[in-house]
C-alpha atoms as a PDB file:
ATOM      1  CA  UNK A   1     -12.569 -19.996 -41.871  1.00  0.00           C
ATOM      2  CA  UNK A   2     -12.332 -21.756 -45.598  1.00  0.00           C
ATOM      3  CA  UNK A   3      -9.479 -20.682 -47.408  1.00  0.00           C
ATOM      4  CA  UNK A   4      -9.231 -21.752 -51.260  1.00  0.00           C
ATOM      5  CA  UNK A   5      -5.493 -20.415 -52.977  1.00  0.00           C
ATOM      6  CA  UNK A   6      -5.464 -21.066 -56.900  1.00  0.00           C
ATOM      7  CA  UNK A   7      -2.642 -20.771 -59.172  1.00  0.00           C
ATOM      8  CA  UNK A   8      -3.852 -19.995 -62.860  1.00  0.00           C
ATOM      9  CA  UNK A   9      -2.067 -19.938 -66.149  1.00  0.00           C
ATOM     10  CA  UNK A  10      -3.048 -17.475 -69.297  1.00  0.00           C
ATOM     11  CA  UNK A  11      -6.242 -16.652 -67.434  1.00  0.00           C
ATOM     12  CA  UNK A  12      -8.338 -14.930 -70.733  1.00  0.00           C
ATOM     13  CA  UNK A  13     -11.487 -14.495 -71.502  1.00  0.00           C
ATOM     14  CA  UNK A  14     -13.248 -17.248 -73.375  1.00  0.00           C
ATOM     15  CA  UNK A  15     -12.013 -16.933 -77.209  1.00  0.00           C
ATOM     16  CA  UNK A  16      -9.336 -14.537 -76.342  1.00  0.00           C
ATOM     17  CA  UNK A  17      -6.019 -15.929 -77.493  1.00  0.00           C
ATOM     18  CA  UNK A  18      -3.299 -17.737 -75.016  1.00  0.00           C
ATOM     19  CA  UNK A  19      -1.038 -15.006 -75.338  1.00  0.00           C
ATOM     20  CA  UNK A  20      -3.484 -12.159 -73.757  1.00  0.00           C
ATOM     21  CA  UNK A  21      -4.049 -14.022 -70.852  1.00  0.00           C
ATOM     22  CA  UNK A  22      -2.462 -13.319 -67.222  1.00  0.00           C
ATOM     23  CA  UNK A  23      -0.515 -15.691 -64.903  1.00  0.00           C
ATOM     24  CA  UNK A  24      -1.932 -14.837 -61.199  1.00  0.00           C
ATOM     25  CA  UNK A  25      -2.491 -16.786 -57.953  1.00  0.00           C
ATOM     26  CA  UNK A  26      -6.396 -15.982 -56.596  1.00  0.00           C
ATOM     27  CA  UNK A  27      -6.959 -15.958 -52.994  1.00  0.00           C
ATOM     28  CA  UNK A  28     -10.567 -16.265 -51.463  1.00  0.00           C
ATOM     29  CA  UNK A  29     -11.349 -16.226 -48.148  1.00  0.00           C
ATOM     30  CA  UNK A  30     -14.519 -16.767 -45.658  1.00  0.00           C
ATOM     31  CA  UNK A  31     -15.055 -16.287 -42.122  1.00  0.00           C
ATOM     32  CA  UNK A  32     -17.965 -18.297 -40.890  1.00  0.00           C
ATOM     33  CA  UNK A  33     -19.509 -16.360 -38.010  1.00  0.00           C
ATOM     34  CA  UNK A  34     -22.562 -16.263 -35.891  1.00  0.00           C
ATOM     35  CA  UNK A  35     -25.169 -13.468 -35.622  1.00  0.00           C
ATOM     36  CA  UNK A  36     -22.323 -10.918 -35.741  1.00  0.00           C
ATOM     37  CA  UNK A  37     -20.744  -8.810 -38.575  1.00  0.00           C
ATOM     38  CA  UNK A  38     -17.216  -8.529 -38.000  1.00  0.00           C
ATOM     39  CA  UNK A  39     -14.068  -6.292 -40.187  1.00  0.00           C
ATOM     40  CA  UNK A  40     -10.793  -6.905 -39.239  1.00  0.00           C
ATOM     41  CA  UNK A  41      -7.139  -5.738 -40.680  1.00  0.00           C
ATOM     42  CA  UNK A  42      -6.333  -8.662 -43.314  1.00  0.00           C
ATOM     43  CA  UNK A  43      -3.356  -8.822 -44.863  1.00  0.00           C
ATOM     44  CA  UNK A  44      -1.954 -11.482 -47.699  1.00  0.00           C
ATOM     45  CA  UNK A  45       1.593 -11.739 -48.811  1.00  0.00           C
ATOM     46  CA  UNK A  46       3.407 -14.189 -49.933  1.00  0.00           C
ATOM     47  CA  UNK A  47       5.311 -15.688 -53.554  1.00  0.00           C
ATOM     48  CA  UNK A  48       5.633 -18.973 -55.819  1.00  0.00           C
ATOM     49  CA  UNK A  49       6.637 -21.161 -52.700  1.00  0.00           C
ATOM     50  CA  UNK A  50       5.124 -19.248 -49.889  1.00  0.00           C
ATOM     51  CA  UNK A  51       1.311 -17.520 -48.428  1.00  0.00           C
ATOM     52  CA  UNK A  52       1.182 -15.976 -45.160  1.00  0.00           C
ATOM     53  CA  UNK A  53      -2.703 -14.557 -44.139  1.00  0.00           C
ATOM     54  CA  UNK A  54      -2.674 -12.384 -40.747  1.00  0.00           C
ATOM     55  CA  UNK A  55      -4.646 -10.097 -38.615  1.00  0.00           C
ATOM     56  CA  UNK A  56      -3.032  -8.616 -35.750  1.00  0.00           C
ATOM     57  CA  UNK A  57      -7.120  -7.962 -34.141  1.00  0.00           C
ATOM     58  CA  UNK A  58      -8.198 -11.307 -34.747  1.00  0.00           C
ATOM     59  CA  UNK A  59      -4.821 -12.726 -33.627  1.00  0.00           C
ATOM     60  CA  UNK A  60      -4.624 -14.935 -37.012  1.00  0.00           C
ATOM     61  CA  UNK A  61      -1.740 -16.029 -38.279  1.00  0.00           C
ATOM     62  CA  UNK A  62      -2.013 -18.659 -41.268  1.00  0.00           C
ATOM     63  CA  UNK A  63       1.570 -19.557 -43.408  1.00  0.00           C
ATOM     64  CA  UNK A  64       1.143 -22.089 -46.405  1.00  0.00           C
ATOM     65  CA  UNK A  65       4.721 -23.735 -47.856  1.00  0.00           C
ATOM     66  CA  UNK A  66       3.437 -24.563 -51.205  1.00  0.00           C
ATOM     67  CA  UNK A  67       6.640 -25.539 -52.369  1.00  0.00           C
ATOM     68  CA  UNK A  68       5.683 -29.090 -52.610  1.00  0.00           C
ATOM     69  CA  UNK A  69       2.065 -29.488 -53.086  1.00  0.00           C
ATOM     70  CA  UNK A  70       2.929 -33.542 -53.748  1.00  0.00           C
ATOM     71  CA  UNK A  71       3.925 -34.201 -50.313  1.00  0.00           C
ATOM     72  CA  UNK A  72       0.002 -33.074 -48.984  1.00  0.00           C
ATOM     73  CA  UNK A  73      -2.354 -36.218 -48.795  1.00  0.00           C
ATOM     74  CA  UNK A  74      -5.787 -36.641 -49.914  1.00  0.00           C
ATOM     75  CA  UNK A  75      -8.418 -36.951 -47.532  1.00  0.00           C
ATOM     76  CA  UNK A  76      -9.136 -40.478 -46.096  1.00  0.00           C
ATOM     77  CA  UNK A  77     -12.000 -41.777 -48.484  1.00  0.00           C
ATOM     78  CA  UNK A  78     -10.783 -39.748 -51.327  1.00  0.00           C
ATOM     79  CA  UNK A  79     -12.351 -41.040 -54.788  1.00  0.00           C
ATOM     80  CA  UNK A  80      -9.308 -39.910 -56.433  1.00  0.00           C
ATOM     81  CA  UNK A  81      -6.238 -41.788 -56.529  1.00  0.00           C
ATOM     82  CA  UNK A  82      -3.643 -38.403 -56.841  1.00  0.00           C
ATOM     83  CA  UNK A  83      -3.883 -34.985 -56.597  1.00  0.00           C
ATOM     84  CA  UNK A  84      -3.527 -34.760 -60.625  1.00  0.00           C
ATOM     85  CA  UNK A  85      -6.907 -36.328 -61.316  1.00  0.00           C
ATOM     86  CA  UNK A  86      -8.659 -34.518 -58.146  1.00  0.00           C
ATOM     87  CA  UNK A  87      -7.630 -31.431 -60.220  1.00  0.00           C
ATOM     88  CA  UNK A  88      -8.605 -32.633 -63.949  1.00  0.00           C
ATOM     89  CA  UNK A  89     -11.865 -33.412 -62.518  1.00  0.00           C
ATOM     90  CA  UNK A  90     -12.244 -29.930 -61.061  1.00  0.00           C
ATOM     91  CA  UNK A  91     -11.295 -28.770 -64.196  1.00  0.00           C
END
């Protein structure tokens, strides 16, 4: 499963002014499986400091504390020094 969270600020159209845009965290998610289809009962909740992702058929049960996003390493053999300029050059 690959799980990407992302917190955005003013999120607009391009040329739209600052103050139209939305404040929102977007959750994706992917299960990879092989040659099966599978649905299951997803659920997401969570706030500023906290995601929980479940499924009581599939037996999941993920919880992210994302109070403190400095105390989570890089991976070994990062090129980026910090967490800041992994996510400036993501953009």
């Amino acid at each position: 499963m690959a799980v990407a969270v992302v917190q955005t600020r003013h999120l607009r159209p391009r040329g739209f002014p600052a103050f139209l845009g939305h404040d929102c965290m977007l959750v994706g998610y992917r299960f990879f499986v092989r040659c099966r289809y599978v649905k299951t009962d997803m659920r997401l909740a969570g706030d500023a400091d906290h995601l929980r992702i479940d499924s009581k058929e599939s037996g999941l049960e993920i919880e992210v504390d994302m109070h403190d996003a400095s105390a989570v390493r890089l991976p070994i053999g990062s090129p980026f020094s910090n967490w800041e300029q992994a996510r400036k050059f993501l953009g």
